[in-house]
Protein backbone atom coordinates (compact mmCIF):
# COMPACT_ATOMS: atom_id res chain seq x y z
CA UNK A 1 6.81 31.77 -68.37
CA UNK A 2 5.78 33.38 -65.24
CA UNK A 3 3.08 35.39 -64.28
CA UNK A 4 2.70 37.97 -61.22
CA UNK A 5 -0.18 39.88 -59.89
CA UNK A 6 0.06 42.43 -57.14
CA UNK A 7 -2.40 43.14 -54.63
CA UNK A 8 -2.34 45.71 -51.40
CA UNK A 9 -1.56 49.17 -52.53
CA UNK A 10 -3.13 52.33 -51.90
CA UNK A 11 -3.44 55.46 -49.58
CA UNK A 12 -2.23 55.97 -46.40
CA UNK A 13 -1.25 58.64 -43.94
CA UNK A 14 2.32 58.84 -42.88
CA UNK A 15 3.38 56.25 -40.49
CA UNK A 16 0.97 54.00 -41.44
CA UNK A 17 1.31 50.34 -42.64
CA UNK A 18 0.17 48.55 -45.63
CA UNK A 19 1.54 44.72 -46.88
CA UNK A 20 1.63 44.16 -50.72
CA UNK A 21 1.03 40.69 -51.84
CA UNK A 22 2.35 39.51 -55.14
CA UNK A 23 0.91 35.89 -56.98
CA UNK A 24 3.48 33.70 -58.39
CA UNK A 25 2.38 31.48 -60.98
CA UNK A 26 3.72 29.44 -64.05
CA UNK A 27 7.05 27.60 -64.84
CA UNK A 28 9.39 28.24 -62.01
CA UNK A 29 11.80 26.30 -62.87
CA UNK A 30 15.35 27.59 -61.61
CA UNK A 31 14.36 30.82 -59.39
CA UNK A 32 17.02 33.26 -58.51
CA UNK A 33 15.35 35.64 -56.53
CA UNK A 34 11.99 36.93 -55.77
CA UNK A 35 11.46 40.74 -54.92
CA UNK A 36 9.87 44.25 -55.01
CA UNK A 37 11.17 47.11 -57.04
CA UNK A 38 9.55 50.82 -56.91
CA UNK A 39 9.63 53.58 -59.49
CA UNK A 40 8.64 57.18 -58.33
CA UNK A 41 7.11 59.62 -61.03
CA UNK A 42 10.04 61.09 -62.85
CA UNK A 43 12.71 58.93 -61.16
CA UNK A 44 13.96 55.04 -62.51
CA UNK A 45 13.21 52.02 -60.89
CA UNK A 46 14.79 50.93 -57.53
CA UNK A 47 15.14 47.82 -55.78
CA UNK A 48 13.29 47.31 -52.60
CA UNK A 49 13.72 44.37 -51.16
CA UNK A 50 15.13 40.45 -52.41
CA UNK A 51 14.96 37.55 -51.54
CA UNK A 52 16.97 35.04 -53.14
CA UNK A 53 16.71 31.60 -53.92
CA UNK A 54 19.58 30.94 -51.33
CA UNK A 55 21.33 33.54 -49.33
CA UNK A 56 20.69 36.72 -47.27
CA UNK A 57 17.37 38.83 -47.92
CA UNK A 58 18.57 42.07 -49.45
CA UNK A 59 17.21 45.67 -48.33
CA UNK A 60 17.47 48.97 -49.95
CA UNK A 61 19.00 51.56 -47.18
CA UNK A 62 16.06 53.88 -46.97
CA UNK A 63 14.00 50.70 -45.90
CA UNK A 64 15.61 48.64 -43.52
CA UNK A 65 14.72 48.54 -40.23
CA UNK A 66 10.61 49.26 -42.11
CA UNK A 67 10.47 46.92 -44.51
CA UNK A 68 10.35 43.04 -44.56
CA UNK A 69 10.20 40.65 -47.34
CA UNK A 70 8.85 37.24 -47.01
CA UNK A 71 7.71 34.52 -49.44
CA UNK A 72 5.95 31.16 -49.02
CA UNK A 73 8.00 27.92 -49.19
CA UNK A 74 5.97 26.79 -52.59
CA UNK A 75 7.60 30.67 -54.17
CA UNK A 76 3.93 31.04 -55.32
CA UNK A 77 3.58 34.51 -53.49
CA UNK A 78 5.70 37.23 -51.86
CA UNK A 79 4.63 39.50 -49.24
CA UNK A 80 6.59 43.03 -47.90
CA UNK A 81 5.05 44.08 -44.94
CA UNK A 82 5.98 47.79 -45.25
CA UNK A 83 5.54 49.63 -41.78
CA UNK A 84 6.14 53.62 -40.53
CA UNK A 85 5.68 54.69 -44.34
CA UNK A 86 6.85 57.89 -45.44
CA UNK A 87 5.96 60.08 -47.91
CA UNK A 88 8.92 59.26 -49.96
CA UNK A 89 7.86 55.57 -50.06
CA UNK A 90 5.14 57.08 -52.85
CA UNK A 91 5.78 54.96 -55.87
CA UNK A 92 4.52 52.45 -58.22
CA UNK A 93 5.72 48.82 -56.57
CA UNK A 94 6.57 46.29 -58.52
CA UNK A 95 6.63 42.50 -58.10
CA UNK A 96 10.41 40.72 -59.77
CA UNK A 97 10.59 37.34 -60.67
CA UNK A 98 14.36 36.67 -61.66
CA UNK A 99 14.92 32.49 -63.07
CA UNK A 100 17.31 30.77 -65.44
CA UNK A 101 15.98 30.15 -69.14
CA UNK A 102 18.31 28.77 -71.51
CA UNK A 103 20.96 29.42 -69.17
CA UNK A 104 20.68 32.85 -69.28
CA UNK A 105 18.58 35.18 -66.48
CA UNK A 106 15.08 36.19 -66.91
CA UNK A 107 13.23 38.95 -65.30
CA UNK A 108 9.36 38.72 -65.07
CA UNK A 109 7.23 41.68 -63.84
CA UNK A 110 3.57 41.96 -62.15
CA UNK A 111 1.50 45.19 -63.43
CA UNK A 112 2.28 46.96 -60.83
CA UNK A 113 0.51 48.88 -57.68
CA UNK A 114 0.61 51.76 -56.76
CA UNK A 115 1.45 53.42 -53.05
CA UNK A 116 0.51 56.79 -52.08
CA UNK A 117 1.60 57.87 -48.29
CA UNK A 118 0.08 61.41 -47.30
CA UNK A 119 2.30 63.71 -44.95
């Protein structure tokens, strides 16, 4: 089992900055990835960013070049610094733990936190 708690969100004028934090803790046993998702009111959730447990960070288009994912070496947090916000970047963000159990992939999610940009 893993656990994941968010920290960072809130409200912030367009352009602005803010860097979400996300607690890793628990049995991490065989990670695959570590990343943040986003679901907008009325739309499904989206990947953000990746990072996996070997290979090339992964971006969604509308935030590369804005966005950057990092994690700590121990995987017991993961950061995205997310700079010159928009008001589309308004969601609920959400902290992904992916790992092997029983051979088979598990997803673990934090609560969420939620991300308001003003225009």
């Amino acid at each position: 089992q893993v656990q994941l708690v968010e920290s960072g969100g809130g409200l912030v004028q367009a352009g602005g900055s803010l860097r979400l934090s996300c607690a890793v803790s628990g049995s991490k046993a065989s990670i695959i990835s570590m990343g943040w998702y986003r679901q907008a009111p009325g739309k499904q959730r989206e990947l953000v960013a990746s990072i996996p447990a070997s290979g090339t960070t992964l971006y969604a288009d509308s935030v590369k070049g804005r966005f950057v994912i990092s994690r700590d070496n121990a995987k017991t947090a993961v950061y995205l610094q997310m700079n010159s916000l928009k008001p589309e970047d308004t969601a609920v963000y959400y902290c992904n733990c992916k790992q092997w159990e029983n051979r088979r992939p598990s997803d673990y999610w934090g609560q969420g936190t939620q991300v308001t940009v003003s225009s």
